[in-house]
C-alpha atoms as a PDB file:
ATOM      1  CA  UNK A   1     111.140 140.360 113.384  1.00  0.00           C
ATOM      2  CA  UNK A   2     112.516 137.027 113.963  1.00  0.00           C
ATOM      3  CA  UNK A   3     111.190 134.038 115.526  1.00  0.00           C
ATOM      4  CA  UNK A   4     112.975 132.499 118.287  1.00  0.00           C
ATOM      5  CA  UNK A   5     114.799 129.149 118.407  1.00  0.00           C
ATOM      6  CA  UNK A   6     112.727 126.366 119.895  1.00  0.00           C
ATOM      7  CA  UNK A   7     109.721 128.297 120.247  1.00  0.00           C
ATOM      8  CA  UNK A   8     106.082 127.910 118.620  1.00  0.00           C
ATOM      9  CA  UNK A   9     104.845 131.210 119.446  1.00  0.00           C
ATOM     10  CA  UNK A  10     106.244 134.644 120.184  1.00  0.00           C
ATOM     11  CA  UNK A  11     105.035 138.194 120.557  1.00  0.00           C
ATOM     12  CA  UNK A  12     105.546 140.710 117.812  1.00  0.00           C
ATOM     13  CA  UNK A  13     107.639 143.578 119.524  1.00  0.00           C
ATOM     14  CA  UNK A  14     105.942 146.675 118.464  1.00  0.00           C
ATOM     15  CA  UNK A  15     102.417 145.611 118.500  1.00  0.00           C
ATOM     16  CA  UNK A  16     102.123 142.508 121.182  1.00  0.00           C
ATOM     17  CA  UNK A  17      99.965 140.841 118.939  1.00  0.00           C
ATOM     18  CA  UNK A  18     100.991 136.642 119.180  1.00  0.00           C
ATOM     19  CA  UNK A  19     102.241 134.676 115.951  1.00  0.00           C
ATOM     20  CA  UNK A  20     102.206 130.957 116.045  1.00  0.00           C
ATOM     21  CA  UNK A  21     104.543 129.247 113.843  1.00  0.00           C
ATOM     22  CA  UNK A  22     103.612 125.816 112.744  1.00  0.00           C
ATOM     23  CA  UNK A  23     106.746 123.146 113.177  1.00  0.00           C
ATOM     24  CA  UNK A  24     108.033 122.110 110.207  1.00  0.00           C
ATOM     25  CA  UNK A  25     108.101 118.436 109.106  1.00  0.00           C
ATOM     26  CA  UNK A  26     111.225 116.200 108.664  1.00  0.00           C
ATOM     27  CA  UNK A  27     110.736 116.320 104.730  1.00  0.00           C
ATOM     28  CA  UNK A  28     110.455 120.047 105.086  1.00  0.00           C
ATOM     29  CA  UNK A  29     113.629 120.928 107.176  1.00  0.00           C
ATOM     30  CA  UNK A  30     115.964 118.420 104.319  1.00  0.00           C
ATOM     31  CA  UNK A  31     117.829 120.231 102.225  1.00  0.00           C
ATOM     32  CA  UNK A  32     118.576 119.447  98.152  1.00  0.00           C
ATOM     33  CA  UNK A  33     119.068 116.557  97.384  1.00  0.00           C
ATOM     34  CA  UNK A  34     122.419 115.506  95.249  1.00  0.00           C
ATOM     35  CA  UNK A  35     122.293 114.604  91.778  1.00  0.00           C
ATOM     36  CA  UNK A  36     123.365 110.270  91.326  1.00  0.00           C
ATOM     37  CA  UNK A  37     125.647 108.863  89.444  1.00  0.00           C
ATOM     38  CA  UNK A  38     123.822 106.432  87.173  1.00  0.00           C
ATOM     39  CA  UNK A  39     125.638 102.967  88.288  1.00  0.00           C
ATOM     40  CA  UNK A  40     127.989 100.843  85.145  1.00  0.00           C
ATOM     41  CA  UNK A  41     125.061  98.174  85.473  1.00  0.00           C
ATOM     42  CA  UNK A  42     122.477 100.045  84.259  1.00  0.00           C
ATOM     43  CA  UNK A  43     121.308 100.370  80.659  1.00  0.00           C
ATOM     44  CA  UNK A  44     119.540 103.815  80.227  1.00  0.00           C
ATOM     45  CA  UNK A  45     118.013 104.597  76.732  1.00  0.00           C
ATOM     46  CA  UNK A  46     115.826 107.408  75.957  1.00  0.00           C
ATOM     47  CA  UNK A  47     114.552 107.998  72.227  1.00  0.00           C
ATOM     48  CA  UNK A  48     111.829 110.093  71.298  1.00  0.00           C
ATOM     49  CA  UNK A  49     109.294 110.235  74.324  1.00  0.00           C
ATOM     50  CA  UNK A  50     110.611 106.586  75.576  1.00  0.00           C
ATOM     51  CA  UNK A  51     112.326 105.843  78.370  1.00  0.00           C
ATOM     52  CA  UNK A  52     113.954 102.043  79.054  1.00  0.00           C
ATOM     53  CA  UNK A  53     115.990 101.749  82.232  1.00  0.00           C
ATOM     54  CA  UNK A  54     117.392  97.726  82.331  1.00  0.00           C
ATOM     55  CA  UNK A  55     119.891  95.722  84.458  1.00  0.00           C
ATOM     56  CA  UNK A  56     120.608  92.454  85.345  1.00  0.00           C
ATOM     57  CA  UNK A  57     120.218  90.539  88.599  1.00  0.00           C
ATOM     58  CA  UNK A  58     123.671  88.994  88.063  1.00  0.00           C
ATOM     59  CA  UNK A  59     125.580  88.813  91.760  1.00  0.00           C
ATOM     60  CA  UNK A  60     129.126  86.914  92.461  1.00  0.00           C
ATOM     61  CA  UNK A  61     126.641  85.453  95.042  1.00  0.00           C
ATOM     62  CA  UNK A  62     125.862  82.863  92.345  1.00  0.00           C
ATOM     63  CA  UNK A  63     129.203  81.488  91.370  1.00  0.00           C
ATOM     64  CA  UNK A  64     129.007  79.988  95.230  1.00  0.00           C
ATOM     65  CA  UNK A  65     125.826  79.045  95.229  1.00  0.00           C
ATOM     66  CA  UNK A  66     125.273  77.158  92.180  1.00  0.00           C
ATOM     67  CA  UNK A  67     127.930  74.672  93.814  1.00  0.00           C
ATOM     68  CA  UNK A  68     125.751  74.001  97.028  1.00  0.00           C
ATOM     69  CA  UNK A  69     122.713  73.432  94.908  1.00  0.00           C
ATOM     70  CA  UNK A  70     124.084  71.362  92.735  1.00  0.00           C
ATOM     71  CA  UNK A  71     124.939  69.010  95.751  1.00  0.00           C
ATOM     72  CA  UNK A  72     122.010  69.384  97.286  1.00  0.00           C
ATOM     73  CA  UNK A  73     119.951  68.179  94.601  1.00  0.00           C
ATOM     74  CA  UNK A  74     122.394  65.803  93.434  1.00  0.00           C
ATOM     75  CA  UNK A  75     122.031  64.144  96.859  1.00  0.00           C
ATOM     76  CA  UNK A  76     118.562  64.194  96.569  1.00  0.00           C
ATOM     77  CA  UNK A  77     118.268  62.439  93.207  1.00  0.00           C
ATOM     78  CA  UNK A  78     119.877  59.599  94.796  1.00  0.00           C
ATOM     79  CA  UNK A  79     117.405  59.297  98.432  1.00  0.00           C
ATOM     80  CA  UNK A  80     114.713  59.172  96.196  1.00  0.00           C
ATOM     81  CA  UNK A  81     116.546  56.800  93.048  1.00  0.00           C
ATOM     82  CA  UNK A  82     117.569  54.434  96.634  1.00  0.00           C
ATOM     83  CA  UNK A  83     114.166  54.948  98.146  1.00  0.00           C
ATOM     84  CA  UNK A  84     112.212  54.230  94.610  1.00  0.00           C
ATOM     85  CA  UNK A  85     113.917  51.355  93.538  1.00  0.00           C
ATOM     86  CA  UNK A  86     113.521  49.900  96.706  1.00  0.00           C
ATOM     87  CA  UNK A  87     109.918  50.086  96.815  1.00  0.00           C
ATOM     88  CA  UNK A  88     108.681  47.143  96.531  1.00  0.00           C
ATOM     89  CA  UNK A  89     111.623  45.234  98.459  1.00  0.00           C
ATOM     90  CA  UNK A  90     111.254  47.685 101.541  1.00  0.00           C
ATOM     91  CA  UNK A  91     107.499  48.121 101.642  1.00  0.00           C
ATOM     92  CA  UNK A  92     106.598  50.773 104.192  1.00  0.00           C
ATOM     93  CA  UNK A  93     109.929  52.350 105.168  1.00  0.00           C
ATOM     94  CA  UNK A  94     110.824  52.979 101.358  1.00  0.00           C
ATOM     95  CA  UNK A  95     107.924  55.243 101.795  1.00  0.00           C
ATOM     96  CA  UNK A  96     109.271  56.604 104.870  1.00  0.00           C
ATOM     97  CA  UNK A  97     111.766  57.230 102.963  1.00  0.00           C
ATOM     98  CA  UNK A  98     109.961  58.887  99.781  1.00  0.00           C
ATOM     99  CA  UNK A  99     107.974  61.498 102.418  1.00  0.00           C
ATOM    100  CA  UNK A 100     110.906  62.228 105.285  1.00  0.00           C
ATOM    101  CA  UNK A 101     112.867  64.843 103.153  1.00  0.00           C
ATOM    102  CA  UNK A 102     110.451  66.515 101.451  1.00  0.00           C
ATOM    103  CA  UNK A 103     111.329  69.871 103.228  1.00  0.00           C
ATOM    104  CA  UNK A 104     114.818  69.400 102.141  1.00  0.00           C
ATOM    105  CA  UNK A 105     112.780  69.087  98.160  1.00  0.00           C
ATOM    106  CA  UNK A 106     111.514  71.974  98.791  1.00  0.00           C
ATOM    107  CA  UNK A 107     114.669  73.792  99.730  1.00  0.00           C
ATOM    108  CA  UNK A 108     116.045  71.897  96.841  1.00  0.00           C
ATOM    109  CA  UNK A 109     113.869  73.521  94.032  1.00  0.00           C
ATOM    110  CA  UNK A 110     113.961  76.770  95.892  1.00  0.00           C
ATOM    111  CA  UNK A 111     117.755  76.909  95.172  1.00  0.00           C
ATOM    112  CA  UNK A 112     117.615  76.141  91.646  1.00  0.00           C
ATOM    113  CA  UNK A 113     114.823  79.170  91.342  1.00  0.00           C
ATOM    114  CA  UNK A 114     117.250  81.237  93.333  1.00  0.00           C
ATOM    115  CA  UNK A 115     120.631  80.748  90.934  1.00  0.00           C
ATOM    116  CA  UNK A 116     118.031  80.881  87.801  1.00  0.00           C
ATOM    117  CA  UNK A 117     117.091  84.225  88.545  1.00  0.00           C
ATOM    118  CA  UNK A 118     120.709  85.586  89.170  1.00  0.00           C
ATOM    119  CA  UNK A 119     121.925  83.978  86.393  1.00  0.00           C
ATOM    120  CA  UNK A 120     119.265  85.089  83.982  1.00  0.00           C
ATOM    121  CA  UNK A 121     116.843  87.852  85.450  1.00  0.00           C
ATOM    122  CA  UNK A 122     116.498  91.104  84.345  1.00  0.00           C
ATOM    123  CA  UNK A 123     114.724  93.904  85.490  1.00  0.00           C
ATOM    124  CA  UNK A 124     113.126  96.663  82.850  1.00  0.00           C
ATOM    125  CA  UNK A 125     111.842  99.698  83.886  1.00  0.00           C
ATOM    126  CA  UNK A 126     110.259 101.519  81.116  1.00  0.00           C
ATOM    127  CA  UNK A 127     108.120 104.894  80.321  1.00  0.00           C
ATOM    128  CA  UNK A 128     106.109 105.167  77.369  1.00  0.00           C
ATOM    129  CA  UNK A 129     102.685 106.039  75.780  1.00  0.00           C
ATOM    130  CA  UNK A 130     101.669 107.626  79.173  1.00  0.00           C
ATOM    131  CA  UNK A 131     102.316 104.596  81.155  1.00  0.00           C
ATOM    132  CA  UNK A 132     105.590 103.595  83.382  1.00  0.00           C
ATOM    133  CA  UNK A 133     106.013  99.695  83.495  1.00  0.00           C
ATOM    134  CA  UNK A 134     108.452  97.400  85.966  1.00  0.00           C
ATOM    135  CA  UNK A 135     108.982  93.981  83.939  1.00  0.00           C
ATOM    136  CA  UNK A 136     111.236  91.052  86.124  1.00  0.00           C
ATOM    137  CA  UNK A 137     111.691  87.937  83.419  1.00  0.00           C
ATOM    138  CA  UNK A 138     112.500  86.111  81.416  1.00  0.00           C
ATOM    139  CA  UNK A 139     112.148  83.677  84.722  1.00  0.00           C
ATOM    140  CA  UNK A 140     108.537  84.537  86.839  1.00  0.00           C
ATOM    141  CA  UNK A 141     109.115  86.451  89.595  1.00  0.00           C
ATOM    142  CA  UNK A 142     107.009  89.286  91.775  1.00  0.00           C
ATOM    143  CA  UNK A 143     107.054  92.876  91.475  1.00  0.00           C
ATOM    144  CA  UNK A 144     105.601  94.032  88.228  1.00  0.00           C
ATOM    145  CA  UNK A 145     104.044  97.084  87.583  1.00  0.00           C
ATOM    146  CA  UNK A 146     101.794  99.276  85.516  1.00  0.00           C
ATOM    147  CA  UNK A 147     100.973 102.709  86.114  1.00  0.00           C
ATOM    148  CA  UNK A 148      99.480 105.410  84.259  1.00  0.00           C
ATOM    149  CA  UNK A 149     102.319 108.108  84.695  1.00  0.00           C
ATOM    150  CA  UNK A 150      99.936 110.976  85.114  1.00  0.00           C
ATOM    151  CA  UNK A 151      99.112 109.326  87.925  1.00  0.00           C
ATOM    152  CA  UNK A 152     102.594 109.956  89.311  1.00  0.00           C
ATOM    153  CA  UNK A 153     103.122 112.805  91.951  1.00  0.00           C
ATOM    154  CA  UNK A 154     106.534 111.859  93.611  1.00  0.00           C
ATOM    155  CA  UNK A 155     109.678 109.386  93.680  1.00  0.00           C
ATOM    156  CA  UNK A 156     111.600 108.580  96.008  1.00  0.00           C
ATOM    157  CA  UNK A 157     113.707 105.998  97.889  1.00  0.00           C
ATOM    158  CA  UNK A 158     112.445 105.114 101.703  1.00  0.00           C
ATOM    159  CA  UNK A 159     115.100 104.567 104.127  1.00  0.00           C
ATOM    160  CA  UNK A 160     113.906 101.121 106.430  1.00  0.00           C
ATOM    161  CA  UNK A 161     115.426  99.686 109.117  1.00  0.00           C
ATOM    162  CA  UNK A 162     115.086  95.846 110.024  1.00  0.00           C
ATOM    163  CA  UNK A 163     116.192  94.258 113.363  1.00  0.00           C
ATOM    164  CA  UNK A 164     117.896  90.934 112.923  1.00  0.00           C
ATOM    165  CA  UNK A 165     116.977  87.929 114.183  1.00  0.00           C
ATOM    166  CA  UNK A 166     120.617  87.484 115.653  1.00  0.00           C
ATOM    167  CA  UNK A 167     120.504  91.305 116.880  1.00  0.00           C
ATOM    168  CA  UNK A 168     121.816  94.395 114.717  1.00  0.00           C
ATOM    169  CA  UNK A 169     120.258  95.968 112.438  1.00  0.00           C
ATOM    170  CA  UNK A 170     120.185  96.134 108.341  1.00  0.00           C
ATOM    171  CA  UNK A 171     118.800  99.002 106.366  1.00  0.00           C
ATOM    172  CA  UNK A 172     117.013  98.292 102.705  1.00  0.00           C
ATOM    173  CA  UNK A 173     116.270 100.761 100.553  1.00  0.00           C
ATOM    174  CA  UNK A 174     112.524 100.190  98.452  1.00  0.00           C
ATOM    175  CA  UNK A 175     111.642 102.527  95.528  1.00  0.00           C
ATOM    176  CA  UNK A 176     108.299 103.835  96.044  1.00  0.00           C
ATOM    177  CA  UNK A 177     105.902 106.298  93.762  1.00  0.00           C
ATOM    178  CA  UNK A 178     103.633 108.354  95.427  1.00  0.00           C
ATOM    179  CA  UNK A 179     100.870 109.094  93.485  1.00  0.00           C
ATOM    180  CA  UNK A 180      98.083 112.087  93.168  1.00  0.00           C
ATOM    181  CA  UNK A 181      95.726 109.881  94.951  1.00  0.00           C
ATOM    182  CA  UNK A 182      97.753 109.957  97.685  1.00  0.00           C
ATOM    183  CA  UNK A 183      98.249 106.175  97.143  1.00  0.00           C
ATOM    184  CA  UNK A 184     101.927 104.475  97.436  1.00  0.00           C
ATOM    185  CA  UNK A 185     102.946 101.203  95.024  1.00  0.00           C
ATOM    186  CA  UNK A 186     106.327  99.918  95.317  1.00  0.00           C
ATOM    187  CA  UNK A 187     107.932  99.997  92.524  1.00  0.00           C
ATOM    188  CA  UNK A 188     111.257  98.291  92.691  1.00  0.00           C
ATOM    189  CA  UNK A 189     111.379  95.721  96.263  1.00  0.00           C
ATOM    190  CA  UNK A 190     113.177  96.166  99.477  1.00  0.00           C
ATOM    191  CA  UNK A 191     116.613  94.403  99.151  1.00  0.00           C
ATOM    192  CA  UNK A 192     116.813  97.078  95.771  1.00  0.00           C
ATOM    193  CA  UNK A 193     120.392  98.527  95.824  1.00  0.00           C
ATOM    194  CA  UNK A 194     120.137 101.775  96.718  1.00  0.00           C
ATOM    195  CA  UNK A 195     122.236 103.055  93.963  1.00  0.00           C
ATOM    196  CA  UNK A 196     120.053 101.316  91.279  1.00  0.00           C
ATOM    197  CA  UNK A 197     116.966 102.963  93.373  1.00  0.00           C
ATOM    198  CA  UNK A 198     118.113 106.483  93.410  1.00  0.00           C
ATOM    199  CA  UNK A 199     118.898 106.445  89.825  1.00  0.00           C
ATOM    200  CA  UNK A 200     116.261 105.118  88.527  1.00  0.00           C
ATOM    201  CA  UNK A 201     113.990 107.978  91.051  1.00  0.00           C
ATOM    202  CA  UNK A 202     116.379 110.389  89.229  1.00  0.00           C
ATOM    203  CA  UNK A 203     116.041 109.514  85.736  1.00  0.00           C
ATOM    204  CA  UNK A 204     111.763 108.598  85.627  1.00  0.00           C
ATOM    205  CA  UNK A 205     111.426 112.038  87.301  1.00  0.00           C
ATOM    206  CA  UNK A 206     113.893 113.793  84.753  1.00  0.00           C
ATOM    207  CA  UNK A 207     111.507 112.343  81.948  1.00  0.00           C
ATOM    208  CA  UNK A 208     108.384 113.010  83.611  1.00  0.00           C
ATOM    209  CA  UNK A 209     109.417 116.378  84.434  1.00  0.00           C
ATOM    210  CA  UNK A 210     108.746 115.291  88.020  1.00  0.00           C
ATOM    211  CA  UNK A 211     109.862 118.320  90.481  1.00  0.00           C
ATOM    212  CA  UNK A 212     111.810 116.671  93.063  1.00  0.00           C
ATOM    213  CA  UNK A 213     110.169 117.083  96.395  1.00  0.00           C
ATOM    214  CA  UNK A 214     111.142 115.931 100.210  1.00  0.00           C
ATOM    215  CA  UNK A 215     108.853 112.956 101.796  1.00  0.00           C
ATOM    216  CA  UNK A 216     109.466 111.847 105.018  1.00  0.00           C
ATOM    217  CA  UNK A 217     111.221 108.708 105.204  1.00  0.00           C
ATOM    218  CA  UNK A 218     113.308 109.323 102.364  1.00  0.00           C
ATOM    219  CA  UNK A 219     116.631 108.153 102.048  1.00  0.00           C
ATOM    220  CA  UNK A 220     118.192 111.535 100.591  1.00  0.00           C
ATOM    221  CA  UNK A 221     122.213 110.992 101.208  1.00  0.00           C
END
């Protein structure tokens, strides 16, 4: 007995009797995923019940940056050495001059946080003692984590599409962990390489003993 493509429902052939056959969901109807390659970036060691999982947030990015901050600021040091000395000569327009670009300031320090970070960021990702923690440093940044890793049910790497300002379309790639609660926490953010994503899904399930399981969304390619 067979059930018919397309349909919901059919009629058994010998006995009429009708057998509904609930649709299956997206994450259902994927097949296995394939193993990763763990990317040259990525420091993996695992000793004992431990698992650390580290990499750098170094991009070539950077090297072009750092020249365009450095200008910008440099150009703001000396509005504001201009518009400070000045202050008592020029009265009210030096401060004009003091409170025009402070959008452009802010901009300013925002650029230095932005090549900091590149240059010296880190992220660690690391399961031990029953807990899995996310650690961004040595400069502040968002994103860390602490979970208890019983808590953990499921990995896995959404697939997200964004619609551009300009028009097309970019796709990011977040690391999520589903947990037994049914809760979600994202783990690693949304501009995450997806290589760096679906190895480190591969390798905290591997030491959980996580069974890998389809979720809807998931980026499984």
């Amino acid at each position: 007995m067979s059930v018919p493509e397309g349909r919901g429902q059919f009629f058994c052939q010998f006995c009429g009797t009708p057998v509904t056959v609930p649709a299956r969901s997206a994450g259902d109807r994927a097949g296995p995923k394939r193993g990763v390659a763990i990317p040259e970036k990525l420091q993996v060691q695992e000793l004992g019940g431990e698992l650390r999982i580290s990499w750098r947030w170094f991009s070539p990015v950077v090297l072009f940056l750092i020249p365009f901050c450095l200008a910008w600021n440099a150009f703001l040091v000396g509005w504001y050495t201009l518009a400070l000395g000045g202050l008592s000569e020029m009265g009210g327009f030096a401060i004009i001059m003091i409170l025009f670009p402070i959008a452009h300031v802010a901009v300013g320090i925002g650029l230095i946080y932005v090549c900091l970070v590149l240059l010296l960021n880190h992220t660690t990702v690391r399961v031990a003692q029953g807990e899995m923690s996310i650690r961004h440093g040595p400069i502040p940044a968002p994103g860390n984590r602490r979970i208890a890793a019983d808590d953990v049910e499921q990995l896995y790497v959404r697939h997200e599409r964004e619609t551009r300002s300009k028009g097309g379309e970019s796709h990011v790639y977040p690391l999520l962990a589903r947990l037994r609660s049914g809760k979600e926490i994202k783990l690693l953010p949304r501009n995450s390489e997806v290589e760096v994503a679906r190895a480190v899904e591969q390798l905290v399930e591997t030491h959980l003993r996580i069974e890998d399981a389809p979720v809807a969304g998931e980026h499984r390619d």
